[in-house]
C-alpha atoms as a PDB file:
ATOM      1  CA  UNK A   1       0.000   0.000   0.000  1.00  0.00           C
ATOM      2  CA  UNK A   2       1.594   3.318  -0.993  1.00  0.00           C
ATOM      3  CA  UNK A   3      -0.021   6.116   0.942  1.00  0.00           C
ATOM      4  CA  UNK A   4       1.858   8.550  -1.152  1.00  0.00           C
ATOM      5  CA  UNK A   5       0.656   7.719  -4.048  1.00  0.00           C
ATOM      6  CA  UNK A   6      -2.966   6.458  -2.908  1.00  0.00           C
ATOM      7  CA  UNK A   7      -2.728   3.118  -4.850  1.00  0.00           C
ATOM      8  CA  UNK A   8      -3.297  -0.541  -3.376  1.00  0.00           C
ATOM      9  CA  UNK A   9      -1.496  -3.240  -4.920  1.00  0.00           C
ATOM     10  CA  UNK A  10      -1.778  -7.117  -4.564  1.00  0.00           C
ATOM     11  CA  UNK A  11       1.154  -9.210  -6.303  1.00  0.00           C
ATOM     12  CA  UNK A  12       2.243  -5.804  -8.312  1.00  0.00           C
ATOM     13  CA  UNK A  13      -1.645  -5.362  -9.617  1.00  0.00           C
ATOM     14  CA  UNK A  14      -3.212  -2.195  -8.625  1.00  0.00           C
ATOM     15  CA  UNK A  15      -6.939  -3.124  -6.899  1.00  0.00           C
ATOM     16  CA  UNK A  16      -8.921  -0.203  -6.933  1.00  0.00           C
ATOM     17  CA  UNK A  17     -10.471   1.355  -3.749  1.00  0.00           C
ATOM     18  CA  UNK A  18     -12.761   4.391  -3.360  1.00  0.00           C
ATOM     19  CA  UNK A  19     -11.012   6.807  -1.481  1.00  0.00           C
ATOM     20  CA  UNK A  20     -13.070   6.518   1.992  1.00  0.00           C
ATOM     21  CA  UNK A  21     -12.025   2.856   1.831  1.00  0.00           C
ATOM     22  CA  UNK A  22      -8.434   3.908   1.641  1.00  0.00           C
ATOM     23  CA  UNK A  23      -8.772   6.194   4.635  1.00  0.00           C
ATOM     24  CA  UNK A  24     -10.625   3.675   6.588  1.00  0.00           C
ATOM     25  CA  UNK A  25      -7.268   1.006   5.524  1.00  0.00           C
ATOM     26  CA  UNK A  26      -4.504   3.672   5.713  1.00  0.00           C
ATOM     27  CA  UNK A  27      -5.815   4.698   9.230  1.00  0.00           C
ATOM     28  CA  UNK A  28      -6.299   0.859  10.267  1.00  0.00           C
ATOM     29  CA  UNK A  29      -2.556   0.213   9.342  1.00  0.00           C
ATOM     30  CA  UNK A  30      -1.603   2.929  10.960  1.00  0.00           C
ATOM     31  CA  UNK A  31      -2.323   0.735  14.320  1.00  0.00           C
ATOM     32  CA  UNK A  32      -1.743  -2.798  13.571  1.00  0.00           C
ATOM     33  CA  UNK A  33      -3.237  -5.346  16.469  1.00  0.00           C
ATOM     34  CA  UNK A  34      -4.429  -2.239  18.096  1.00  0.00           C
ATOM     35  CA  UNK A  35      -8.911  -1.667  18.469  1.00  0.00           C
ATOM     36  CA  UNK A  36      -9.323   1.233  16.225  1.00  0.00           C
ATOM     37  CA  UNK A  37     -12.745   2.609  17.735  1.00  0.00           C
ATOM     38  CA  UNK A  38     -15.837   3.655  14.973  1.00  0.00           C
ATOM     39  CA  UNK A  39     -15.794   7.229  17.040  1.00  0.00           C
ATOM     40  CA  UNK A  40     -12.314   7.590  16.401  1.00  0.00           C
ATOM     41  CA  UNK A  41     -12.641   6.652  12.658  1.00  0.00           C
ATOM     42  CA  UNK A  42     -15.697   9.273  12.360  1.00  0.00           C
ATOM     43  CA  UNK A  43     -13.280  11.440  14.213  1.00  0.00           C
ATOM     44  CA  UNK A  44     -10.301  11.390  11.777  1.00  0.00           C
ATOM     45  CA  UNK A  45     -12.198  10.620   8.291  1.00  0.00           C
ATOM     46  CA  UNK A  46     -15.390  12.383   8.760  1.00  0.00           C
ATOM     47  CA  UNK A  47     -15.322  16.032  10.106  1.00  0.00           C
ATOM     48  CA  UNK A  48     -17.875  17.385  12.674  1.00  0.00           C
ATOM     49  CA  UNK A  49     -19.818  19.564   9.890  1.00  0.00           C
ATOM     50  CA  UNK A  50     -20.340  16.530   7.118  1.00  0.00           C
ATOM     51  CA  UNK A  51     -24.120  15.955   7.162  1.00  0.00           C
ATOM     52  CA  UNK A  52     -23.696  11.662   6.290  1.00  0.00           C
ATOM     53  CA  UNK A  53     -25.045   8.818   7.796  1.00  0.00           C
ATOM     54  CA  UNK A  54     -21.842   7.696   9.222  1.00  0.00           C
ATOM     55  CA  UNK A  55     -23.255   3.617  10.248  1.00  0.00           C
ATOM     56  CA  UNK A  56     -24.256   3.041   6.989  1.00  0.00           C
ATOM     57  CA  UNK A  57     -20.756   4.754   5.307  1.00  0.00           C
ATOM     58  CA  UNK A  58     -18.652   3.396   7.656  1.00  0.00           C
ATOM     59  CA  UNK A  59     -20.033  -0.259   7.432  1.00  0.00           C
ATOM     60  CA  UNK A  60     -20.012   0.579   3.026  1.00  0.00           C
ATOM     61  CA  UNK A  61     -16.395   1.269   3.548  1.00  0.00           C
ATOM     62  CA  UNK A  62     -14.961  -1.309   5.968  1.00  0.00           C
ATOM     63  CA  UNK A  63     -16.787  -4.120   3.261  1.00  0.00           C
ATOM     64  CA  UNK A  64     -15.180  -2.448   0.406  1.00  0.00           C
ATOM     65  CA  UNK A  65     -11.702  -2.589   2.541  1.00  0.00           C
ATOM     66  CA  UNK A  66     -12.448  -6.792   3.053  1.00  0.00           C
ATOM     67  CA  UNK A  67     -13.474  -6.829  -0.497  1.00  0.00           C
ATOM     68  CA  UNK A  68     -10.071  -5.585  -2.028  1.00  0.00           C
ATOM     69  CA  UNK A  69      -8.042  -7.452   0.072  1.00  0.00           C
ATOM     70  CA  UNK A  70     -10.046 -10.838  -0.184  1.00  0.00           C
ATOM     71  CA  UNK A  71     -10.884 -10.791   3.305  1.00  0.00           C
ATOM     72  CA  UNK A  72     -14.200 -12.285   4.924  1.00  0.00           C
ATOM     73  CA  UNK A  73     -16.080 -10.960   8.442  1.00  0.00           C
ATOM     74  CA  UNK A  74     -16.949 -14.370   9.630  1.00  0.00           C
ATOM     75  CA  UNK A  75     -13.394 -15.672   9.346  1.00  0.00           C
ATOM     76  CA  UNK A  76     -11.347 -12.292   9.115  1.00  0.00           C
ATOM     77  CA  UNK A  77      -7.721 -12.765   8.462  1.00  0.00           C
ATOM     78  CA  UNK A  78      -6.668  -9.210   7.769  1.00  0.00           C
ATOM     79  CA  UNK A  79      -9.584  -6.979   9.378  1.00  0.00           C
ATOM     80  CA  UNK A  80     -11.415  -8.388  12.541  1.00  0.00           C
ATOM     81  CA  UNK A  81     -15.053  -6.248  13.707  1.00  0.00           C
ATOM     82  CA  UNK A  82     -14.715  -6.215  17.407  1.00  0.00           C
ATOM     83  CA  UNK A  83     -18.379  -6.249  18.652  1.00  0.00           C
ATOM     84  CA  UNK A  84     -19.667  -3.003  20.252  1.00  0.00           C
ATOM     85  CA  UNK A  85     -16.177  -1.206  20.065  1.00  0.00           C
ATOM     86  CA  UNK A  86     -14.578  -1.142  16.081  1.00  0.00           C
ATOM     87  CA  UNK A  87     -12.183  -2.713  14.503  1.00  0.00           C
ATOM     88  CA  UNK A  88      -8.824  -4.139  14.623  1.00  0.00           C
ATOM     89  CA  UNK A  89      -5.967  -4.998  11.647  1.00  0.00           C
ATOM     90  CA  UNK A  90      -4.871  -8.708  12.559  1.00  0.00           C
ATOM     91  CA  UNK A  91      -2.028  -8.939  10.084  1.00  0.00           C
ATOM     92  CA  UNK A  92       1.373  -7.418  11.019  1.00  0.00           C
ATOM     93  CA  UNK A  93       2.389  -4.490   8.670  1.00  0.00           C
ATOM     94  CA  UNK A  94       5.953  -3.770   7.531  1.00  0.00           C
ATOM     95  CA  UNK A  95       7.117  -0.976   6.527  1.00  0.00           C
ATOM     96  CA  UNK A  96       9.078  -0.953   3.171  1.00  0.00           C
ATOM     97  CA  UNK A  97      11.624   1.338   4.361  1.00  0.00           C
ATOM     98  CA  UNK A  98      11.667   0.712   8.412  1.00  0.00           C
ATOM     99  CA  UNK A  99      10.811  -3.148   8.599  1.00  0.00           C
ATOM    100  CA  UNK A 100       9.032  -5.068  10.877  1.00  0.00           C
ATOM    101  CA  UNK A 101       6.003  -2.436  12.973  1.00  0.00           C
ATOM    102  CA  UNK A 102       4.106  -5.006  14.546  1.00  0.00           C
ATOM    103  CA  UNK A 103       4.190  -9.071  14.776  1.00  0.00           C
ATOM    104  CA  UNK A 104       1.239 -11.438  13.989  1.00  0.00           C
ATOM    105  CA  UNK A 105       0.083 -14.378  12.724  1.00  0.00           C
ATOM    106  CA  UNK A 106       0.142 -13.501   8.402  1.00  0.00           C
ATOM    107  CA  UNK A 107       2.391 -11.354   6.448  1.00  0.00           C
ATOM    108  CA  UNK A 108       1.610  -8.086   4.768  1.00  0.00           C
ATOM    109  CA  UNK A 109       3.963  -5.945   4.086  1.00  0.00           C
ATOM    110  CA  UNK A 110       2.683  -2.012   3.945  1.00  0.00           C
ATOM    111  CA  UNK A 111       2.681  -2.129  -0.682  1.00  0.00           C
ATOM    112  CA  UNK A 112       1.256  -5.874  -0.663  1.00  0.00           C
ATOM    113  CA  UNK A 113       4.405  -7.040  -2.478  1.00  0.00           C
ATOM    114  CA  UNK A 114       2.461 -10.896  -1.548  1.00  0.00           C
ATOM    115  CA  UNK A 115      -0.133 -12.706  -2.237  1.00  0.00           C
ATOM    116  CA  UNK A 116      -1.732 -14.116   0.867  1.00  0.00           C
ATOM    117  CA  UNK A 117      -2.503 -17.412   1.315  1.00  0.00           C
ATOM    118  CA  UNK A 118      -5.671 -19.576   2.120  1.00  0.00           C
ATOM    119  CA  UNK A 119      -5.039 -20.520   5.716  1.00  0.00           C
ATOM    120  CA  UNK A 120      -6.280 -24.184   5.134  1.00  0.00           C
ATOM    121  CA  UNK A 121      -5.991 -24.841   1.228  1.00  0.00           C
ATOM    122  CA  UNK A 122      -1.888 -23.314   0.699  1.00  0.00           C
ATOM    123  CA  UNK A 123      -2.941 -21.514  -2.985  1.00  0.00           C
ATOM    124  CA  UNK A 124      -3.274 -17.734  -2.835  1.00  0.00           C
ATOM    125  CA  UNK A 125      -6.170 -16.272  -1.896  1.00  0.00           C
ATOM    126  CA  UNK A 126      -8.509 -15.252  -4.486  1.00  0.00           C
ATOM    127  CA  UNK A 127     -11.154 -12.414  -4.715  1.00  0.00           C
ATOM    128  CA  UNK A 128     -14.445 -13.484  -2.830  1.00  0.00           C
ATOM    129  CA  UNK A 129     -16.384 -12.322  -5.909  1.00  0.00           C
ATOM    130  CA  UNK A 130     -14.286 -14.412  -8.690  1.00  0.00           C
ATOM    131  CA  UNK A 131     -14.749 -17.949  -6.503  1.00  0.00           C
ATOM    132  CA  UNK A 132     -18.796 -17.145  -6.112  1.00  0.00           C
ATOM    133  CA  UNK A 133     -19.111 -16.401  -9.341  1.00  0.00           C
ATOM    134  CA  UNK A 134     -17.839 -19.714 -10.238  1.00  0.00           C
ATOM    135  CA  UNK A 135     -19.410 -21.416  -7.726  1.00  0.00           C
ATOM    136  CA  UNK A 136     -22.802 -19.939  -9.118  1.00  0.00           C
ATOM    137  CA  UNK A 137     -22.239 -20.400 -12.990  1.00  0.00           C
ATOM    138  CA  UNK A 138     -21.812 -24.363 -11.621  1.00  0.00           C
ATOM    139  CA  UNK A 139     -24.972 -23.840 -10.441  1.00  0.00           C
ATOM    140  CA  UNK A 140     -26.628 -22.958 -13.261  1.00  0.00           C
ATOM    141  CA  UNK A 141     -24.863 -25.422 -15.150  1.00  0.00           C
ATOM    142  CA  UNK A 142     -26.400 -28.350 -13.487  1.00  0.00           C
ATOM    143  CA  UNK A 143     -29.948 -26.388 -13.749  1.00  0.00           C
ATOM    144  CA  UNK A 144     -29.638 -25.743 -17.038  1.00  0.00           C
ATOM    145  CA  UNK A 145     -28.805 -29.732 -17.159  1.00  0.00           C
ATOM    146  CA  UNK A 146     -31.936 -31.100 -15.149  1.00  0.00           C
ATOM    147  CA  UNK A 147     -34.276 -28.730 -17.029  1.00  0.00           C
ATOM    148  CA  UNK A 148     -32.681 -29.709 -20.570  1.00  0.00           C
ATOM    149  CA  UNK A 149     -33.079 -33.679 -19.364  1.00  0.00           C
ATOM    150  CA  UNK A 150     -36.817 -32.786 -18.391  1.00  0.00           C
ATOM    151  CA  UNK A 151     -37.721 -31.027 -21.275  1.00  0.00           C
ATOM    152  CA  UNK A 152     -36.537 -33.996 -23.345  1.00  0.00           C
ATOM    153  CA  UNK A 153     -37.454 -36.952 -21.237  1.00  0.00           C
ATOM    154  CA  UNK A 154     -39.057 -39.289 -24.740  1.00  0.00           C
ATOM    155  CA  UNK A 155     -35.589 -38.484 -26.907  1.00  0.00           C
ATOM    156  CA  UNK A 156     -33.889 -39.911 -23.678  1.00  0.00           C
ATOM    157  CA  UNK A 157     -36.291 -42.917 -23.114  1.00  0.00           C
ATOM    158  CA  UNK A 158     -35.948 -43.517 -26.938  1.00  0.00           C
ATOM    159  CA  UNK A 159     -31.925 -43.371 -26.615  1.00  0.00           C
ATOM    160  CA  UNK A 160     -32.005 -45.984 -23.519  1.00  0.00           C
ATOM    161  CA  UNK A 161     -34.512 -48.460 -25.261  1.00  0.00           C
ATOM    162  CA  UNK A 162     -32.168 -48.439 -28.344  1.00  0.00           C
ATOM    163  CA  UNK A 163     -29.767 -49.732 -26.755  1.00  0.00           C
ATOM    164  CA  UNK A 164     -30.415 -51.369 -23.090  1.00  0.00           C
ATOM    165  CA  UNK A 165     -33.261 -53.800 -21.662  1.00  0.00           C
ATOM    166  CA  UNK A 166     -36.554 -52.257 -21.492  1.00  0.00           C
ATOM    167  CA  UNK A 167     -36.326 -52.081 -17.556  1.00  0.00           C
ATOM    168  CA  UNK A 168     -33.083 -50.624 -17.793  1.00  0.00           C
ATOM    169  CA  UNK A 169     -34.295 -47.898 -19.738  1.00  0.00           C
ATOM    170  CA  UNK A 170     -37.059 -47.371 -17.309  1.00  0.00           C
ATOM    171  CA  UNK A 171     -34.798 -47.161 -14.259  1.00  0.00           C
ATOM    172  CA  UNK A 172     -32.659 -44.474 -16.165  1.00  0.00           C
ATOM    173  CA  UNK A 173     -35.924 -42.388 -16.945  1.00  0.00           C
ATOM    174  CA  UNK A 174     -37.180 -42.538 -13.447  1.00  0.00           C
ATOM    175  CA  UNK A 175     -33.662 -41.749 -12.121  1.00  0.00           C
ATOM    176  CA  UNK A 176     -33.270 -38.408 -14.144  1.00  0.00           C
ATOM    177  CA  UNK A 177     -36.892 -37.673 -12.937  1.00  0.00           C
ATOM    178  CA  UNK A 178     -36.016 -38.360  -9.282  1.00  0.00           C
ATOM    179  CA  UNK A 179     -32.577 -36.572  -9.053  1.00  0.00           C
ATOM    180  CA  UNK A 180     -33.695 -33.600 -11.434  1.00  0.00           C
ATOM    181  CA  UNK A 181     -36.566 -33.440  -9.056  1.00  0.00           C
ATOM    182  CA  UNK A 182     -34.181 -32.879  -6.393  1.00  0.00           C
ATOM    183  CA  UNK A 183     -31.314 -31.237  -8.157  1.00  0.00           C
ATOM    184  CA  UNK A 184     -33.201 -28.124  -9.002  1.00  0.00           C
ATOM    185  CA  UNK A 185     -34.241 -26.708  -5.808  1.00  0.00           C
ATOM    186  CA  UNK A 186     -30.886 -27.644  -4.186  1.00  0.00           C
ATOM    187  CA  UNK A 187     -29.110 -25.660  -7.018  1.00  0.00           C
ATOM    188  CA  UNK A 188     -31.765 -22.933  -6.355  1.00  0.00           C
ATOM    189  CA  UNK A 189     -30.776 -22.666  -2.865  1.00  0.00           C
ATOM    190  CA  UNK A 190     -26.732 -23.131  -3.269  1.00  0.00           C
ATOM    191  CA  UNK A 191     -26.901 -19.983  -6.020  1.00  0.00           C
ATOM    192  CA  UNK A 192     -29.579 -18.118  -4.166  1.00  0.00           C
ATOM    193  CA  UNK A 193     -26.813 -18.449  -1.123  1.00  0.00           C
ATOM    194  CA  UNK A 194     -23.977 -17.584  -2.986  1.00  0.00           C
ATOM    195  CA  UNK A 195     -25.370 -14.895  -4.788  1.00  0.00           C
ATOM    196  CA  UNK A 196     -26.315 -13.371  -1.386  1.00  0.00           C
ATOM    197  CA  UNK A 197     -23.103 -14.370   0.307  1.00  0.00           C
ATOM    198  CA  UNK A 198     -24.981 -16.251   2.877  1.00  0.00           C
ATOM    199  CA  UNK A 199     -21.838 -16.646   5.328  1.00  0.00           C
ATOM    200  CA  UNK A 200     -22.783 -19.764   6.745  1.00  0.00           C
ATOM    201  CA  UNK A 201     -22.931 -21.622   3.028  1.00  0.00           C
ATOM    202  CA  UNK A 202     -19.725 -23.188   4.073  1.00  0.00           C
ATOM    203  CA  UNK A 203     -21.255 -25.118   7.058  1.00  0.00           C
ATOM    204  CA  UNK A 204     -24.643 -25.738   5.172  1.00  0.00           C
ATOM    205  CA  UNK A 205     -22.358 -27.211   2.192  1.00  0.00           C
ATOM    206  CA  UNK A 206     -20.162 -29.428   4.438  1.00  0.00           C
ATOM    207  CA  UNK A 207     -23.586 -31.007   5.884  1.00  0.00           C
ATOM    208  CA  UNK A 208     -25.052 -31.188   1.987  1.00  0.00           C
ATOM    209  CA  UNK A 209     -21.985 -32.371   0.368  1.00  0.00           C
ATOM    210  CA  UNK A 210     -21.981 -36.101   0.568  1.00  0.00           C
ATOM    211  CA  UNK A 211     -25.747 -36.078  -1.194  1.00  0.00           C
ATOM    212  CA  UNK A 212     -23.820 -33.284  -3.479  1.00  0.00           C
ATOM    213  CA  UNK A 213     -21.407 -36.049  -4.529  1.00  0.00           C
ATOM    214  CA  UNK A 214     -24.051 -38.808  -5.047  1.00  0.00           C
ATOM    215  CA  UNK A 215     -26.075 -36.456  -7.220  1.00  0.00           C
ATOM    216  CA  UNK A 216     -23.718 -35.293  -9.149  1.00  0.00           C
ATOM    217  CA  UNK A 217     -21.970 -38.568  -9.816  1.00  0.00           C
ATOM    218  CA  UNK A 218     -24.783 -40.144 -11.164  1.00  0.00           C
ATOM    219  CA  UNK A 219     -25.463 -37.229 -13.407  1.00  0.00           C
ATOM    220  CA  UNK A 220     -21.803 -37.678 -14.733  1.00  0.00           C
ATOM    221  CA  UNK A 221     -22.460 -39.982 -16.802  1.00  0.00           C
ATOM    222  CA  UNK A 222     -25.024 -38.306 -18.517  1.00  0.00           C
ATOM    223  CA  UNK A 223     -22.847 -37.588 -21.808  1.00  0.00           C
ATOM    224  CA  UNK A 224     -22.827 -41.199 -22.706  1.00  0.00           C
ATOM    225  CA  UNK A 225     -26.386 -40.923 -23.441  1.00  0.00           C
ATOM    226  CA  UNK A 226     -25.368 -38.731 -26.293  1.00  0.00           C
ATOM    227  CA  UNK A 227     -22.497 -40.893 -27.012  1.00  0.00           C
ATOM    228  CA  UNK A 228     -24.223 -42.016 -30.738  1.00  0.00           C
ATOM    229  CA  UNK A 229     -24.130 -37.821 -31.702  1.00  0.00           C
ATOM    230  CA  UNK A 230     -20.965 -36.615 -30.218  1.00  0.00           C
ATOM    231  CA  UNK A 231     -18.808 -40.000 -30.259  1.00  0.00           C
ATOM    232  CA  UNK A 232     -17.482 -41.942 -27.654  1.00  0.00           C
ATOM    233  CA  UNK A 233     -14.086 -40.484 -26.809  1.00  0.00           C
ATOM    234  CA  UNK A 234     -15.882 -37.055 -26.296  1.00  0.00           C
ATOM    235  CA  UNK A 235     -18.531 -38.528 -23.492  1.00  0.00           C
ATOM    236  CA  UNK A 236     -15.941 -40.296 -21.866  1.00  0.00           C
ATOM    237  CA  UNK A 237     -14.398 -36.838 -21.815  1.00  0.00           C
ATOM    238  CA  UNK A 238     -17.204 -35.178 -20.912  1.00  0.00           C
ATOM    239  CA  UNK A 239     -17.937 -37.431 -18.207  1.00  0.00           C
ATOM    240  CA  UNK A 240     -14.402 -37.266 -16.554  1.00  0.00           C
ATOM    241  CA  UNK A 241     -14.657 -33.478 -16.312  1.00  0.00           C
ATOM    242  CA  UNK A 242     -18.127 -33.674 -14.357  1.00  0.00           C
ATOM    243  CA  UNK A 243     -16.714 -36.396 -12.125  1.00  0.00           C
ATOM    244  CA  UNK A 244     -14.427 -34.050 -10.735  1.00  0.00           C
ATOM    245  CA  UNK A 245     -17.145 -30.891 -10.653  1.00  0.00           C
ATOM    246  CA  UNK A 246     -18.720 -31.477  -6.771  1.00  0.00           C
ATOM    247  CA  UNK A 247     -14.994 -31.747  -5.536  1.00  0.00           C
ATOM    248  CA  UNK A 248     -14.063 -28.458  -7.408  1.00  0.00           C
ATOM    249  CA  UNK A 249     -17.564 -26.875  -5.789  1.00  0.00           C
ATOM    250  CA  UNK A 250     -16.392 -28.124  -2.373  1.00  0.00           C
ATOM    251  CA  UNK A 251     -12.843 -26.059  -3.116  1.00  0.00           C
ATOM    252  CA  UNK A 252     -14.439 -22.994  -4.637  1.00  0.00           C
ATOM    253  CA  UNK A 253     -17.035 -22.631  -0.757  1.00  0.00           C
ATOM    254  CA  UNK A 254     -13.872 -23.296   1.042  1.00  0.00           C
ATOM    255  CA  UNK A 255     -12.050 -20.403  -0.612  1.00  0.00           C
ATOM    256  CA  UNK A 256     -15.568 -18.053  -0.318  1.00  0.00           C
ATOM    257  CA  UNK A 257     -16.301 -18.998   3.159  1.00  0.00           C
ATOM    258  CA  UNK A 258     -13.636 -20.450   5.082  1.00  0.00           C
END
């Protein structure tokens, strides 16, 4: 972070931040490990005579702060809310021309020459947005599959009975019923969370993820139903990617909301 030249970097890319944001940091780092009360931050970045509503500016500004640096509230690893008092900078904060200010538990130096890393995964830690983004485009993927299936359950009960026992066939149909059934509102409710940044997703997706697994599993194979259009070698493919889908989900909510 250069103060001089207002400008946040992360691994030598500038992120932008308004400048209340930068205040709210630049004061914040200015007393690493140290409770930085919300009466002293409407004290030094909002002067007596500016007509705001300081809650609502102050709370905008602290989530833009978490937001640039990747940071969550319910697990903070940088900036920590202290109930009832403010907030306090967790990370220690070098100085690029004094060294070491304060000690702690993660590096940061003062111009984010690093990239920090996920405390449990090891693989630098992504923006928030990008990994619920993903997470919900996965989402919609598998809708977009169950509604697709659905909508074209006699092409998939005449591809089944060309090629496998009539009961066979049968069992497949009432399969992609059953699991589309319950596929769609449990991809309903993993965007709707995500897209909301409902922060207990990661303990609601832990509990869901085994059925997760089974679900998606079984609809892995669903390529090989088109196997006679788009050839064997691209099903199998096809199928291989989707196998490893629920695992990369599992990855993507630990990154979000760990």
């Amino acid at each position: 972070m250069d103060l001089a030249a207002g400008e946040l970097r992360r691994s030598g890319i500038r992120v932008r931040l308004q400048e209340q944001p930068f205040q709210v940091l630049a004061y914040l780092l200015q007393h690493p490990g140290e409770i930085v009360t919300r009466d002293e931050l409407r004290q030094r970045l909002w002067p007596a005579d500016t007509f705001v509503d300081f809650d609502h500016s102050l709370n905008t500004a602290v989530n833009k702060v978490r937001e640039a640096l990747g940071d969550s509230a319910s697990s903070p690893r940088y900036l920590e809310t202290v109930a009832r008092r403010g907030y306090r900078f967790l990370a220690p904060v070098e100085s690029a021309h004094s060294g070491p200010k304060d000690a702690g538990t993660e590096p940061l130096v003062t111009q984010l020459n690093g990239s920090p890393l996920h405390p449990e995964l090891d693989v630098p830690l992504p923006h928030r947005s990008i990994t619920r983004a993903l997470f919900g485009l996965i989402q919609i993927m598998y809708l977009v599959f169950y509604l697709v299936a659905l909508f074209r359950l006699g092409e998939i009960d005449r591809v089944t009975n060309s090629f496998l026992p009539g009961w066979v066939a049968t069992g497949i149909l009432v399969a992609v019923i059953t699991t589309a059934g319950v596929g769609i509102p449990l991809r309903c409710y993993l965007f709707t969370a995500s897209a909301f940044d409902y922060r207990r997703l990661g303990e609601k997706f832990q509990k869901l993820f085994l059925a997760i697994l089974v679900l998606d599993q079984l609809w892995a194979v669903a390529p090989f139903l088109m196997a006679q259009k788009i050839g064997f070698g691209a099903a199998f493919a096809a199928t291989a990617a989707l196998l490893y889908v629920p695992f990369s989900e599992r990855t993507l909510v630990r990154m979000a909301y760990s």
